[in-house]
C-alpha atoms as a PDB file:
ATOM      1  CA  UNK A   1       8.973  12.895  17.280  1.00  0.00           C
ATOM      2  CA  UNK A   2      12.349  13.426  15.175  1.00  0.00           C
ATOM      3  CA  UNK A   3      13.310  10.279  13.086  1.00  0.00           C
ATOM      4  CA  UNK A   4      15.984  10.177  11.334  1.00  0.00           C
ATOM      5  CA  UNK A   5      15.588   8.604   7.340  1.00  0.00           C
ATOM      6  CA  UNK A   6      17.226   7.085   5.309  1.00  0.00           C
ATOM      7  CA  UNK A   7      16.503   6.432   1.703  1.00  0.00           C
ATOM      8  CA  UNK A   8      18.231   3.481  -0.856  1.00  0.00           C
ATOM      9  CA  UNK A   9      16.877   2.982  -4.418  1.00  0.00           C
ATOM     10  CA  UNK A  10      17.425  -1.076  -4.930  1.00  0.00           C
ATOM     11  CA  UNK A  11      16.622  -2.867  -8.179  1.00  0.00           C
ATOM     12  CA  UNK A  12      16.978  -6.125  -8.775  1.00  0.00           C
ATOM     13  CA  UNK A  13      14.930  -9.231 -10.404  1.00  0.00           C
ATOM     14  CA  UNK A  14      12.455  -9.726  -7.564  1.00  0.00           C
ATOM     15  CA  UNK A  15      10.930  -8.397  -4.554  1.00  0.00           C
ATOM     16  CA  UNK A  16      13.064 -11.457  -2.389  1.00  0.00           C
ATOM     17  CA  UNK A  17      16.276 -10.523  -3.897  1.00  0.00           C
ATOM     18  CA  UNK A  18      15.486  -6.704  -3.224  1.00  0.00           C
ATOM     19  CA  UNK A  19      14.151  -7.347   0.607  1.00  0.00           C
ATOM     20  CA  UNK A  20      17.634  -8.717   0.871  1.00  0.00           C
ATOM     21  CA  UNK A  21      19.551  -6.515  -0.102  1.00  0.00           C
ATOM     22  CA  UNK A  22      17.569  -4.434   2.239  1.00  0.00           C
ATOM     23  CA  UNK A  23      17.981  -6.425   5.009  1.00  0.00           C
ATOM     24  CA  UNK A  24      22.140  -6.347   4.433  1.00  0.00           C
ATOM     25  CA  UNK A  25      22.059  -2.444   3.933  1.00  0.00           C
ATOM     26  CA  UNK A  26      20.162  -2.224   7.377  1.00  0.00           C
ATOM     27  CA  UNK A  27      22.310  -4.428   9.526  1.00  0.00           C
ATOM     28  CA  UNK A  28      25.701  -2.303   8.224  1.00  0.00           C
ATOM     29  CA  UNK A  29      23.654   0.090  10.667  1.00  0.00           C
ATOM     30  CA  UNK A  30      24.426  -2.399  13.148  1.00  0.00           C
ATOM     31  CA  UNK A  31      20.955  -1.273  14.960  1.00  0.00           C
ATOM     32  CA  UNK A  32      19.562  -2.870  18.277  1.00  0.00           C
ATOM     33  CA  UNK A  33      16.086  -4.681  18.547  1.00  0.00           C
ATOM     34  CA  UNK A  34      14.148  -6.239  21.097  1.00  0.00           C
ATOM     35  CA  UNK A  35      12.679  -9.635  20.162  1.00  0.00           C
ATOM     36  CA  UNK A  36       8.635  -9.086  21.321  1.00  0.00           C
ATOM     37  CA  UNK A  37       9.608  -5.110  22.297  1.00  0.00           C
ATOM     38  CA  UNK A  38      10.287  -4.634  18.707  1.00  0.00           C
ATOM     39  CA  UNK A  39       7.660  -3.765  15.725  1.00  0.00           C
ATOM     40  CA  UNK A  40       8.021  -3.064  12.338  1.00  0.00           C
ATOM     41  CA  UNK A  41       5.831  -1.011  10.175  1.00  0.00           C
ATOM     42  CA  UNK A  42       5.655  -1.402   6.522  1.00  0.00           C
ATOM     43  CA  UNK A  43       3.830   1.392   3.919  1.00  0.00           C
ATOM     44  CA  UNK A  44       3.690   0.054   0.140  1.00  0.00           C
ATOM     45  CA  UNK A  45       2.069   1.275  -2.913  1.00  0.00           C
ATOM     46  CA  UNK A  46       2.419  -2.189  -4.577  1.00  0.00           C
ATOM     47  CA  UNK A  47       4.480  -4.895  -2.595  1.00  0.00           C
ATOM     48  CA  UNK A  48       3.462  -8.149  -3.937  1.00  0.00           C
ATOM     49  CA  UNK A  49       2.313  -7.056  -7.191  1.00  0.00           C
ATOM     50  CA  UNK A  50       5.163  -7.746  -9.703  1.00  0.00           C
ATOM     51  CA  UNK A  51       5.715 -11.476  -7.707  1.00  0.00           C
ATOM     52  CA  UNK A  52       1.505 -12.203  -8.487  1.00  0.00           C
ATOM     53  CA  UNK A  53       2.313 -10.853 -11.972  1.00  0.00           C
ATOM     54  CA  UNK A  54       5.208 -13.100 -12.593  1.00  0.00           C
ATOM     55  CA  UNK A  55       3.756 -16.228 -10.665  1.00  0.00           C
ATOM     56  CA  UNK A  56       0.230 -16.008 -12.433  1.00  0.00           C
ATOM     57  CA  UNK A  57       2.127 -15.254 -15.868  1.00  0.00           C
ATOM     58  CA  UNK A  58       3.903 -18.473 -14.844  1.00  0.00           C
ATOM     59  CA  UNK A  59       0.711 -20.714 -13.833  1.00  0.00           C
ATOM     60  CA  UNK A  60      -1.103 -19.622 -17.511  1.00  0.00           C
ATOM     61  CA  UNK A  61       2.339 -20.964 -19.620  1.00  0.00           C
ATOM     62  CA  UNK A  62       2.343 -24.229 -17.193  1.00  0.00           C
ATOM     63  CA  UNK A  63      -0.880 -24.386 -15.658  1.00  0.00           C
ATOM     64  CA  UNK A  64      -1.628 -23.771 -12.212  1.00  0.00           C
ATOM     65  CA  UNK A  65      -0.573 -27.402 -11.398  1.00  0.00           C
ATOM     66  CA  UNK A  66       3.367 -26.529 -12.681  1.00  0.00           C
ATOM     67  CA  UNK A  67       3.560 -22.739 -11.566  1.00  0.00           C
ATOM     68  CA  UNK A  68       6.727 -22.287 -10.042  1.00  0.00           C
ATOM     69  CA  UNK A  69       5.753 -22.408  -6.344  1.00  0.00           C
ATOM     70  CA  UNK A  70       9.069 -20.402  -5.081  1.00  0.00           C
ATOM     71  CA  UNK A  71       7.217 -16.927  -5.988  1.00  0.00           C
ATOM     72  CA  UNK A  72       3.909 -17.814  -4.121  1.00  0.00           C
ATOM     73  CA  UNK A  73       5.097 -16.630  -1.041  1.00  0.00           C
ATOM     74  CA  UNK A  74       6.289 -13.118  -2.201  1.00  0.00           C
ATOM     75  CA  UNK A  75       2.834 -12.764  -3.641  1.00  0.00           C
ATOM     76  CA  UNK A  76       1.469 -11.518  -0.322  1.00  0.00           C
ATOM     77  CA  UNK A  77       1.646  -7.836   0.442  1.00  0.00           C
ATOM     78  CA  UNK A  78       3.213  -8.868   3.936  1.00  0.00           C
ATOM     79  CA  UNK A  79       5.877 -11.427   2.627  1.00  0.00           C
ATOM     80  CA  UNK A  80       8.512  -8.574   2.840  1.00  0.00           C
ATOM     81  CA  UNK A  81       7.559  -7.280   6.373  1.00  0.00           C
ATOM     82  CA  UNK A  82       7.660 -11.180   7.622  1.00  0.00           C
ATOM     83  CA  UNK A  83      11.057 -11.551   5.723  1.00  0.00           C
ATOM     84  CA  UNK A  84      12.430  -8.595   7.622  1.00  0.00           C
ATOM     85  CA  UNK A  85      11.007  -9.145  10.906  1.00  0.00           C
ATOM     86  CA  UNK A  86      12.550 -12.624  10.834  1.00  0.00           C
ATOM     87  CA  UNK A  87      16.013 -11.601   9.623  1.00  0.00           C
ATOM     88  CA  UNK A  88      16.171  -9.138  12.737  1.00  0.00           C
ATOM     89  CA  UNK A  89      14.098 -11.187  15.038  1.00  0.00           C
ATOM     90  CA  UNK A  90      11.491  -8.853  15.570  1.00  0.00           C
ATOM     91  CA  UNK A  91       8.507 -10.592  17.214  1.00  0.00           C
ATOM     92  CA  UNK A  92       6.214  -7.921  18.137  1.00  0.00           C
ATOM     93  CA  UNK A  93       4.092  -6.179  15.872  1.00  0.00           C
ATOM     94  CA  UNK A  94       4.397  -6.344  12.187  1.00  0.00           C
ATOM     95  CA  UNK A  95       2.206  -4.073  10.006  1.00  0.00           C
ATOM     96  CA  UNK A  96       1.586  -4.007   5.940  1.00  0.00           C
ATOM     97  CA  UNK A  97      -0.278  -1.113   4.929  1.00  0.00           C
ATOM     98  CA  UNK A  98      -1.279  -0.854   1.261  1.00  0.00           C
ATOM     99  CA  UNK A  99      -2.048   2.700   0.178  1.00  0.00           C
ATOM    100  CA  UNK A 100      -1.628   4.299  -3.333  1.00  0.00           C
ATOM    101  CA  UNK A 101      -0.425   7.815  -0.834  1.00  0.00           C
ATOM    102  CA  UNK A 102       2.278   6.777   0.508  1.00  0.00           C
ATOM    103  CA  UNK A 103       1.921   8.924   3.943  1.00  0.00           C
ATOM    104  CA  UNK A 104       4.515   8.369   6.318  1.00  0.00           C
ATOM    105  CA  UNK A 105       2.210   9.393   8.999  1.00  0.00           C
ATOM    106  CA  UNK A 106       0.073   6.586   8.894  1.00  0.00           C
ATOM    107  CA  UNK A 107       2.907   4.381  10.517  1.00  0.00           C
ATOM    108  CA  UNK A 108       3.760   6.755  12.563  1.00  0.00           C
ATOM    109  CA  UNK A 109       0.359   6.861  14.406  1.00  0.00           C
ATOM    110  CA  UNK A 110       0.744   3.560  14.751  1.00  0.00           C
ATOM    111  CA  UNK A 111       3.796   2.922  15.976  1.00  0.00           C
ATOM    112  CA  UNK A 112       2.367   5.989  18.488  1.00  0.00           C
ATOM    113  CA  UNK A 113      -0.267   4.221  19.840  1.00  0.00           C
ATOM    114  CA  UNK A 114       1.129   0.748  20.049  1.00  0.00           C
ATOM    115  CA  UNK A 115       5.059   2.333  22.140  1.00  0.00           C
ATOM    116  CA  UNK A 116       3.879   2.868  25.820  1.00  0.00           C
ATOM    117  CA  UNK A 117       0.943   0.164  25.527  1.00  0.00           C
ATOM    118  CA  UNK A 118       3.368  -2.041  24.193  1.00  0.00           C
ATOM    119  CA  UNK A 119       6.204  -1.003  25.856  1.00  0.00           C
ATOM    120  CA  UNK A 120       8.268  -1.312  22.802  1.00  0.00           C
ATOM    121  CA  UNK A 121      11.830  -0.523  23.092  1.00  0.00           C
ATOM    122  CA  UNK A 122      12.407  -0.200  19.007  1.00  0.00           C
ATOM    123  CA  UNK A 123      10.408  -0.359  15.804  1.00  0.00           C
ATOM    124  CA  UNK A 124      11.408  -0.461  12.256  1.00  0.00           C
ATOM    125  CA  UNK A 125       9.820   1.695   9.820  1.00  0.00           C
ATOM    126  CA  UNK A 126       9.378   1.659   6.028  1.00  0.00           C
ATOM    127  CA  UNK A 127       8.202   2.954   3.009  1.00  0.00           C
ATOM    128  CA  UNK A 128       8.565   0.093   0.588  1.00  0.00           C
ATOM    129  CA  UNK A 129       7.323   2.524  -3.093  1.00  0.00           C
ATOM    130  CA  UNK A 130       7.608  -0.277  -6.332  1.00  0.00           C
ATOM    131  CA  UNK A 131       8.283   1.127  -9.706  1.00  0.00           C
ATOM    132  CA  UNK A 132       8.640  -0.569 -12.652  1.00  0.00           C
ATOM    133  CA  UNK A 133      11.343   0.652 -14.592  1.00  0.00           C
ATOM    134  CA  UNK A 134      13.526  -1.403 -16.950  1.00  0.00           C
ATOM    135  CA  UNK A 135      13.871  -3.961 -13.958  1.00  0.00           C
ATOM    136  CA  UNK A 136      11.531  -4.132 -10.749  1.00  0.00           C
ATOM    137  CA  UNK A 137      13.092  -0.695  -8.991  1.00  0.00           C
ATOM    138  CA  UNK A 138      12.091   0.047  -4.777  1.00  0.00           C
ATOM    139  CA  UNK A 139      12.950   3.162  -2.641  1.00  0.00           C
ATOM    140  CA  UNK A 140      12.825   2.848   0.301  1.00  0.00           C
ATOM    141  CA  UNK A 141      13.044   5.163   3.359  1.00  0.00           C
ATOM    142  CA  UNK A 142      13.605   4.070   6.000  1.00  0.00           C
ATOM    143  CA  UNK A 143      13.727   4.970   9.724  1.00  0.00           C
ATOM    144  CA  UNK A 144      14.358   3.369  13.299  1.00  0.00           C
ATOM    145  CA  UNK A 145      13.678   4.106  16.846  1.00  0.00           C
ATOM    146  CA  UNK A 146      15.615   2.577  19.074  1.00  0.00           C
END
């Protein structure tokens, strides 16, 4: 199966401002999907991570009463792959895999298995790697089949 990749480095203040900015680079490609015949598949080392970090550092300067409840949601290792499959109204399957290895493969098999039983007519797929540089820094790669 040939996909075709491709890869943006984004930094910015938070994962929401970051799956964004995402979301704008991928509809430039002006791609096609299929409401419930469309998946996405997400592969992180760390998505959610530097939002817990920031809304728990939050809750122990305000208490857990005060923390800023905006960041909760990004908390969740999923919160990206939801904000993405809403933004392109994808309503069939929507994967998070956490991994330290970052093998493509694994969403790959997935998306596999799920295409004829599913009869999906595209899926999203992404490799969502966090770094933390001077500011919260993601590559992604990217790839569609549509």
């Amino acid at each position: 199966m040939q996909v075709n990749w491709k890869t943006y480095k984004i930094t910015g203040e938070n994962e929401e401002g970051i799956a964004e900015l995402f979301a704008e680079y991928v509809r430039k490609e002006q791609l096609q999907f299929h409401g419930v015949r469309s998946a996405l598949y997400l592969l992180t080392n760390a998505a959610g991570s530097d939002s817990s970090i920031k809304f728990w550092g939050n809750a122990l300067e305000h208490s857990p009463r005060f923390a800023n409840p905006n960041i909760f949601p990004w908390t969740l290792a999923n919160a990206t792959a939801g904000y993405l499959a809403r933004q392109f109204s994808i309503e069939g399957p929507n994967y998070t895999l956490v991994s330290s290895i970052l093998d493509v493969n694994d969403i790959l098999e997935i998306y596999e298995l799920e295409k004829a039983e599913l009869q999906l007519e595209s899926a999203m797929l992404i490799v969502w790697e966090c770094q933390e540089e001077n500011a919260l820094t993601v590559n992604v790669q990217f790839g569609y089949f549509g």
